[in-house]
C-alpha atoms as a PDB file:
ATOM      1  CA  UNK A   1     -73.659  30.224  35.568  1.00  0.00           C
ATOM      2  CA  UNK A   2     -71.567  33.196  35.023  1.00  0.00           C
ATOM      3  CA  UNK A   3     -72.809  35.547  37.972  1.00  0.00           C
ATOM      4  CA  UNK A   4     -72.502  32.594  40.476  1.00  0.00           C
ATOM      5  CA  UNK A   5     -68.951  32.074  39.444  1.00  0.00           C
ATOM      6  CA  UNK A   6     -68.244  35.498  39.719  1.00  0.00           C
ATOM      7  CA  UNK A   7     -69.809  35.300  43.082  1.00  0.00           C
ATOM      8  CA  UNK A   8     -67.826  32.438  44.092  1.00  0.00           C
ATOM      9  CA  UNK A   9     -64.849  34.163  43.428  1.00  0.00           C
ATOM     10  CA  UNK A  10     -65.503  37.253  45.024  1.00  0.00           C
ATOM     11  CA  UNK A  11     -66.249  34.889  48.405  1.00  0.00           C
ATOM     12  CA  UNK A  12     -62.220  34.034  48.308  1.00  0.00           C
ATOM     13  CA  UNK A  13     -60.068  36.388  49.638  1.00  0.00           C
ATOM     14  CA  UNK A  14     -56.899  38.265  48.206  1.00  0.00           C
ATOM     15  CA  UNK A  15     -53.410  38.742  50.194  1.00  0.00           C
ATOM     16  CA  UNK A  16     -55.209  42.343  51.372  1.00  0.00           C
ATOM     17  CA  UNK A  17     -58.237  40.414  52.492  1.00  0.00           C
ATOM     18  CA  UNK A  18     -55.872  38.058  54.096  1.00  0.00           C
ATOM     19  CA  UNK A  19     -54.104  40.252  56.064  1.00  0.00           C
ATOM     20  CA  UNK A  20     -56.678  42.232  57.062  1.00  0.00           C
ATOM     21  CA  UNK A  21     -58.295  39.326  59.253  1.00  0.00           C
ATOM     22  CA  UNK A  22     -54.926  37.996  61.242  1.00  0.00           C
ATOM     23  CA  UNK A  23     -54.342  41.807  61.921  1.00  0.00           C
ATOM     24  CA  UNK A  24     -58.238  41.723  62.945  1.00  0.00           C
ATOM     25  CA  UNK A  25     -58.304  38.921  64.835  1.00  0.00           C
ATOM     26  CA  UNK A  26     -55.061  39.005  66.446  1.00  0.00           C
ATOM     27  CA  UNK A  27     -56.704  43.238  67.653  1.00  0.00           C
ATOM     28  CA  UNK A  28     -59.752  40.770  69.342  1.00  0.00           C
ATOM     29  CA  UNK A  29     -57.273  38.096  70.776  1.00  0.00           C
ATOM     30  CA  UNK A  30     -55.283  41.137  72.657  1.00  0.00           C
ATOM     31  CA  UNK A  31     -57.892  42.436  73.766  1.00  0.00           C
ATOM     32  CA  UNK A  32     -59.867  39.251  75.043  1.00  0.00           C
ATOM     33  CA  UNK A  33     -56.607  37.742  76.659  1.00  0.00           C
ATOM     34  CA  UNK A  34     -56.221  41.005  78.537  1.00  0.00           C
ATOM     35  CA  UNK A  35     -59.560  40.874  79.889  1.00  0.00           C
ATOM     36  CA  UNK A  36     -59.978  37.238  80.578  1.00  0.00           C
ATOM     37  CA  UNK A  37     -56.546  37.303  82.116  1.00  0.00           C
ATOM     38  CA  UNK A  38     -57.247  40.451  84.526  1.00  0.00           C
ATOM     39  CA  UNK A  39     -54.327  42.583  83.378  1.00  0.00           C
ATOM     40  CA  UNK A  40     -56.611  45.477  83.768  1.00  0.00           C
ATOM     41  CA  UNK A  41     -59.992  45.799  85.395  1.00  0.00           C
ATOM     42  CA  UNK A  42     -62.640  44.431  84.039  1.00  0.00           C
ATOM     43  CA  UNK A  43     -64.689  48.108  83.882  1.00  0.00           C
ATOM     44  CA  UNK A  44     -62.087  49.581  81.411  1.00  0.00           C
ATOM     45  CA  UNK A  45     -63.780  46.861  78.696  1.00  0.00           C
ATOM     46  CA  UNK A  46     -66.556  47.371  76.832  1.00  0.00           C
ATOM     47  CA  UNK A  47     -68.238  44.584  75.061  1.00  0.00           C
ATOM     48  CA  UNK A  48     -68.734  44.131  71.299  1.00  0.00           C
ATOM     49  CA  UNK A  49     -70.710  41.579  68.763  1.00  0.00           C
ATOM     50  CA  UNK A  50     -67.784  39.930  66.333  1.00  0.00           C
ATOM     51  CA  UNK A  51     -67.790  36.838  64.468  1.00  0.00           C
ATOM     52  CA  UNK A  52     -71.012  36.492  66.247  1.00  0.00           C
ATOM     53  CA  UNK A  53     -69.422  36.150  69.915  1.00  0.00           C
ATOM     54  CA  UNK A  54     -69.186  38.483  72.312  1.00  0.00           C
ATOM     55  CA  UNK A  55     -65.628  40.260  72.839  1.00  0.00           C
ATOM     56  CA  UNK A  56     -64.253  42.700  74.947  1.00  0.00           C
ATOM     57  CA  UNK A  57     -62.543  45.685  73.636  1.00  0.00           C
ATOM     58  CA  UNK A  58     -59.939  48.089  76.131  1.00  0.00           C
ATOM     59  CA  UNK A  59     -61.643  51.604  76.640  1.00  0.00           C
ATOM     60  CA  UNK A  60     -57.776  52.713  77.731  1.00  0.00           C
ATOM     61  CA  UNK A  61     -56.884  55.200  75.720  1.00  0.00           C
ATOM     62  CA  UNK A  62     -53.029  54.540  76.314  1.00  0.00           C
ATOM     63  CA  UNK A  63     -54.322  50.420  74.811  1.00  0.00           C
ATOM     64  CA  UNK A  64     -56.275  52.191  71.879  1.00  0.00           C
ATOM     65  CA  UNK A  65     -53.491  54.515  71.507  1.00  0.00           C
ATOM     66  CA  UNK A  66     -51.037  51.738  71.446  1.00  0.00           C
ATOM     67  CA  UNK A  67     -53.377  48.986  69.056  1.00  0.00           C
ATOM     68  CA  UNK A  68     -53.818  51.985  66.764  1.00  0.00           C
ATOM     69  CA  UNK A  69     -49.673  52.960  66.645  1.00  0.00           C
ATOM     70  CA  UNK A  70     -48.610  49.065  65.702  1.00  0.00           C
ATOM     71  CA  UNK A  71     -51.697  47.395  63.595  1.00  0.00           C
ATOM     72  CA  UNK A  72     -50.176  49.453  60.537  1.00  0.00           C
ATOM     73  CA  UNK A  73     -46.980  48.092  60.976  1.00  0.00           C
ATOM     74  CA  UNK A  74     -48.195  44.321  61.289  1.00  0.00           C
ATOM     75  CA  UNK A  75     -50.498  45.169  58.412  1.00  0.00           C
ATOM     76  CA  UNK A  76     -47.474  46.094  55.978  1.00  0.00           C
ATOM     77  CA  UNK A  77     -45.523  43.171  57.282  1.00  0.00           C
ATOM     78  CA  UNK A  78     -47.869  40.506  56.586  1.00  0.00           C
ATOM     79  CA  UNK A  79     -48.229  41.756  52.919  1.00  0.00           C
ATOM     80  CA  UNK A  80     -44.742  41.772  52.653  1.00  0.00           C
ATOM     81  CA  UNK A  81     -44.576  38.303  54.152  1.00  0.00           C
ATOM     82  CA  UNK A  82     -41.953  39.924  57.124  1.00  0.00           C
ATOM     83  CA  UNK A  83     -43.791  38.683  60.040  1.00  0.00           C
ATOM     84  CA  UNK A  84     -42.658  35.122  61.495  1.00  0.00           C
ATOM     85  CA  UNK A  85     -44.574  35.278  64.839  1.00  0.00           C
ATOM     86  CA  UNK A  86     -46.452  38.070  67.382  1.00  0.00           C
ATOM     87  CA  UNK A  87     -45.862  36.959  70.491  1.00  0.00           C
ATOM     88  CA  UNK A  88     -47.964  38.854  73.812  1.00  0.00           C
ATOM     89  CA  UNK A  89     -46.450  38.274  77.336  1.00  0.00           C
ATOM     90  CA  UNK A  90     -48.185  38.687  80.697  1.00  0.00           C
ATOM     91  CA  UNK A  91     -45.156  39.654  83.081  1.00  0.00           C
ATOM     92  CA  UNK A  92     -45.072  40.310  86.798  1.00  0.00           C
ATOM     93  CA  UNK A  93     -45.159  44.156  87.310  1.00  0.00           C
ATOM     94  CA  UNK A  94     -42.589  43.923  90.288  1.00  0.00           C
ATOM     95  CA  UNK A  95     -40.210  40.976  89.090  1.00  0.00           C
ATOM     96  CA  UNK A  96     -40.788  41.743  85.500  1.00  0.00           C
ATOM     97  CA  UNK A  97     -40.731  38.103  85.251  1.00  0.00           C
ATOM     98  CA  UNK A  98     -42.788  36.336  82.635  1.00  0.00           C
ATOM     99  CA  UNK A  99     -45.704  34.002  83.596  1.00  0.00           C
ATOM    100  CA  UNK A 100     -47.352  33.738  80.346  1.00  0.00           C
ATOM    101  CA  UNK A 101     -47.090  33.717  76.966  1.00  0.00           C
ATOM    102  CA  UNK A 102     -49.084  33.516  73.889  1.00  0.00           C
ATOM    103  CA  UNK A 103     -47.517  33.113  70.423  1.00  0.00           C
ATOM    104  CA  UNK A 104     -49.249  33.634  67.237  1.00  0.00           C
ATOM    105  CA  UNK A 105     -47.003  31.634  64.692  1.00  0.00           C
ATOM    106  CA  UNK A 106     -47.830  32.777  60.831  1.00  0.00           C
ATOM    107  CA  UNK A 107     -46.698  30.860  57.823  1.00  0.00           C
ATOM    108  CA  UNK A 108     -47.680  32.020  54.614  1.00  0.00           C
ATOM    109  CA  UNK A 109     -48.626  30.032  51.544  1.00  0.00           C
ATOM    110  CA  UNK A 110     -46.492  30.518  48.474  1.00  0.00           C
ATOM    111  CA  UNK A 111     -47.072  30.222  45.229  1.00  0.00           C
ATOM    112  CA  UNK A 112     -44.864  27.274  43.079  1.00  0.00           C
ATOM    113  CA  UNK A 113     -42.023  30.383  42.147  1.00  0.00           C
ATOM    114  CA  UNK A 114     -41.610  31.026  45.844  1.00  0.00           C
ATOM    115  CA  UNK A 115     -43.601  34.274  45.740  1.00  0.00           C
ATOM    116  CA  UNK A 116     -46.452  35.007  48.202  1.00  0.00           C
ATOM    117  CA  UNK A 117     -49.715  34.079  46.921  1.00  0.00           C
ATOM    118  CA  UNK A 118     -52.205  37.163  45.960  1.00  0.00           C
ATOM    119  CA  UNK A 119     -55.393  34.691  45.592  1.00  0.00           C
ATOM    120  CA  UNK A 120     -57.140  32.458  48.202  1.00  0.00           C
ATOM    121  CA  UNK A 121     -58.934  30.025  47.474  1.00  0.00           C
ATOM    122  CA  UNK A 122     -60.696  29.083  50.890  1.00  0.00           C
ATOM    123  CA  UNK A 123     -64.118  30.527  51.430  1.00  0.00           C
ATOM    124  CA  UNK A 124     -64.837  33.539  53.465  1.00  0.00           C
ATOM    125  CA  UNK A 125     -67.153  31.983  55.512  1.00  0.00           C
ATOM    126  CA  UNK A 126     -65.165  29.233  55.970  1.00  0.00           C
ATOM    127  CA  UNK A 127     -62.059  31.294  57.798  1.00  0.00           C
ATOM    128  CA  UNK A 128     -64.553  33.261  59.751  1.00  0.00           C
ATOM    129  CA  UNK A 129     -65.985  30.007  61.194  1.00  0.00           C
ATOM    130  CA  UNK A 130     -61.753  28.711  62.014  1.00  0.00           C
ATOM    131  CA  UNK A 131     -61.207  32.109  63.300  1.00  0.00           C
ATOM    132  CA  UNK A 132     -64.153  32.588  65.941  1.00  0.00           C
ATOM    133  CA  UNK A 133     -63.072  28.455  66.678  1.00  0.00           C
ATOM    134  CA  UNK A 134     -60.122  29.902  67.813  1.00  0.00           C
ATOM    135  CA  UNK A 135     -61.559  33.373  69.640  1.00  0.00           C
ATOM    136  CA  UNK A 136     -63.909  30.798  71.231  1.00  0.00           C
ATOM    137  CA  UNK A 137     -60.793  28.261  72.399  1.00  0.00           C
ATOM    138  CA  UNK A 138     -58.903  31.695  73.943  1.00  0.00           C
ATOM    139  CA  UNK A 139     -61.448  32.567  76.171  1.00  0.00           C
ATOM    140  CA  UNK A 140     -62.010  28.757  77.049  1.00  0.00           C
ATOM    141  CA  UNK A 141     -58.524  28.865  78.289  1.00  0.00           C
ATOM    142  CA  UNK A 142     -59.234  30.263  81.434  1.00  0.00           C
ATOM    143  CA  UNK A 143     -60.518  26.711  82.799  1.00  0.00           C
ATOM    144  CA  UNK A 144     -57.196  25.322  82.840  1.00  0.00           C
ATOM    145  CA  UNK A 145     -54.659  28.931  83.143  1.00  0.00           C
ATOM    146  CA  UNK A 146     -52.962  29.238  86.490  1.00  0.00           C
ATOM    147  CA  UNK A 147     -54.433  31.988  88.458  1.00  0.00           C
ATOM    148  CA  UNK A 148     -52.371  35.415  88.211  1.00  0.00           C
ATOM    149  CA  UNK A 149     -52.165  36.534  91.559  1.00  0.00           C
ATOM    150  CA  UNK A 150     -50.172  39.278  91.270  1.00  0.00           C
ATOM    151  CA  UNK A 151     -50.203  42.804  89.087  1.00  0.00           C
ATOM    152  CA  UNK A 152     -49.490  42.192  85.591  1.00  0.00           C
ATOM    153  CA  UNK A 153     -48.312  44.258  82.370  1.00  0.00           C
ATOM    154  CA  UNK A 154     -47.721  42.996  79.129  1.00  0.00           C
ATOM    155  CA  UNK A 155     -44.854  43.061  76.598  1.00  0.00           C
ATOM    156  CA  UNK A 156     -46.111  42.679  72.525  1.00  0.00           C
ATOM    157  CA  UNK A 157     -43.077  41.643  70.686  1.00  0.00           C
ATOM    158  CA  UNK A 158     -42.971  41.221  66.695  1.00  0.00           C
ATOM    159  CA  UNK A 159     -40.459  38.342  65.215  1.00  0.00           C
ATOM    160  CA  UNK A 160     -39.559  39.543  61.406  1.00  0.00           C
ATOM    161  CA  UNK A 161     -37.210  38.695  59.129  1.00  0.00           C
ATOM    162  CA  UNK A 162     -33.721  40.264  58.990  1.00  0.00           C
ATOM    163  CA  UNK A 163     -34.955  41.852  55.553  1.00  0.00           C
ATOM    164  CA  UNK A 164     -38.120  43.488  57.225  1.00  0.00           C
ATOM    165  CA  UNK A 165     -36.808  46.990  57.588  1.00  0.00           C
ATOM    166  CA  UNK A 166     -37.941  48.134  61.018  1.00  0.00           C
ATOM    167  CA  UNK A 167     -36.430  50.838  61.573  1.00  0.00           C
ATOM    168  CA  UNK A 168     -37.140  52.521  65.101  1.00  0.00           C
ATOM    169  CA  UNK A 169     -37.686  48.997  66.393  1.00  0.00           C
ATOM    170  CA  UNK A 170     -35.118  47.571  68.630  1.00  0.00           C
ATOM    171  CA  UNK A 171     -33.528  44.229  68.828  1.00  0.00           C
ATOM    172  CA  UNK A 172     -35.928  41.841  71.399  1.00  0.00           C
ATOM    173  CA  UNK A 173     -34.896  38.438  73.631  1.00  0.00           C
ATOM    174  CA  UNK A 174     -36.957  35.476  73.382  1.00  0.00           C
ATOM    175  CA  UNK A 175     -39.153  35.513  76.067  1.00  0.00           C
ATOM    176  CA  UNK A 176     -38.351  32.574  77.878  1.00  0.00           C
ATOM    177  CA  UNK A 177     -40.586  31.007  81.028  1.00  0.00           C
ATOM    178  CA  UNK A 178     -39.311  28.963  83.503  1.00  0.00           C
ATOM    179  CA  UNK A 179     -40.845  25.109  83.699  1.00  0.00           C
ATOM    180  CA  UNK A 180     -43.134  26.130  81.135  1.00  0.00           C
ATOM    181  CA  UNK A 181     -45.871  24.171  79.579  1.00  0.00           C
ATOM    182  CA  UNK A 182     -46.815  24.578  76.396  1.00  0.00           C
ATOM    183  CA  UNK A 183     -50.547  24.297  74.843  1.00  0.00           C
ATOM    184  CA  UNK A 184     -51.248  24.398  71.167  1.00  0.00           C
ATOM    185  CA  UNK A 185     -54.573  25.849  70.583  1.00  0.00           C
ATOM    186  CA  UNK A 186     -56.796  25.810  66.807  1.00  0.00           C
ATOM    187  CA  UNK A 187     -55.209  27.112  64.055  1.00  0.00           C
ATOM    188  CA  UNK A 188     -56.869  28.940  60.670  1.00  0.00           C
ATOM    189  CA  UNK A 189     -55.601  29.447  57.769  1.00  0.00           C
ATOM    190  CA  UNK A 190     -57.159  31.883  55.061  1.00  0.00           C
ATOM    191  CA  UNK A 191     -55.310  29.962  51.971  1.00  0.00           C
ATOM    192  CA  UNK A 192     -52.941  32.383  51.364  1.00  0.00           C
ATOM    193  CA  UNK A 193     -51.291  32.732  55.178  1.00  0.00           C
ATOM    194  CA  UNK A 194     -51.623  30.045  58.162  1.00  0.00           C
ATOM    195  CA  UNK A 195     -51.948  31.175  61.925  1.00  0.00           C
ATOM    196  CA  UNK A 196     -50.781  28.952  64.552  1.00  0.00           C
ATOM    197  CA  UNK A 197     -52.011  29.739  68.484  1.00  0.00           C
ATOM    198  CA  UNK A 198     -49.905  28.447  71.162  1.00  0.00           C
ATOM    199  CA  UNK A 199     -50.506  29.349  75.055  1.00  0.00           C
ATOM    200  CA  UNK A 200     -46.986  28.697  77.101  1.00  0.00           C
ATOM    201  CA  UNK A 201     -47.223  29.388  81.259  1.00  0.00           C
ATOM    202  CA  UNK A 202     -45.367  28.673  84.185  1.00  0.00           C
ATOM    203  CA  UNK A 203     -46.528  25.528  85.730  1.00  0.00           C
ATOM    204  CA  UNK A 204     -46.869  25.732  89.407  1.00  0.00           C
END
């Protein structure tokens, strides 16, 4: 009785636990959208098993470079409960306009004194299955995305709160698209922070 209770709990995650899959699966969800969307061709990706589904991972240095420079940051964030939303915009290279955008809303869970929680209490297994719902529902998006027919470059902005002290990071605008429509994909939740998809593009 007493080892499988200790097992159980080791099978819930803790705020580090936590944190380290949204920073993990919002590194996949980059990645994916910018293959599935064509930002860059499709030979600079390499493909990888995770969550059991096949991904595709930039071979761009300047990407790894760039993945490598800000997952700290949204690491120490999260922990700190800083991070309201990452939101990843696929903008025309020439107009600089924006034609889509995917927001990653997090909420964490606190505990009754207001304080974020250190303790899940939601299986592992259980968020891995929400998560690679939601990797699956990404690359399912396609079927219904307009077509970008033009060259593309993205723009990864971080909403924190006031008290998040980013220093070296500037002030950002909304990114606002023009007759947009708005689709809420899956969400998961590890029990101690909540992730909410949404995919918002310019309807033609």
């Amino acid at each position: 009785m007493a080892t499988g209770s200790a097992q159980e709990t080791q099978n819930f995650v803790t705020l580090k636990g936590s944190v380290e899959l949204i920073v993990d699966f919002f590194n996949y969800s980059l990645n994916s959208i910018l293959y599935q969307r064509g930002v860059f061709p499709e030979e600079s990706f390499i493909p990888t098993q995770h969550y059991g589904l096949t991904m595709y991972m930039s071979k761009n240095p300047d990407i790894k470079k760039y993945t490598d420079e800000i997952l700290p940051h949204l690491k120490q964030w999260l922990t700190e409960g800083k991070i309201k939303k990452l939101v990843l915009a696929l903008c025309d290279v020439n107009s600089k306009e924006p034609l889509e955008c995917w927001e990653f809303r997090i909420i964490p869970e606190e505990t009754p004194t207001g304080e974020i929680k250190q303790q899940g209490t939601k299986p592992l297994k259980d968020i891995q299955q929400e998560i690679r719902n939601v990797l699956r529902q990404i690359t399912a998006c396609v079927t219904f995305l307009p077509l970008l027919d033009c060259v593309c470059s993205f723009d990864l902005q971080v909403h924190t709160t006031n008290d998040a002290g980013a220093e070296g990071w500037g002030d950002v605008q909304p990114i606002s698209i023009q007759n947009a429509q708005e689709v809420q994909l899956r969400s998961f939740s590890t029990s101690i922070q909540n992730v909410h998809t949404f995919v918002s593009y310019k309807s033609v």
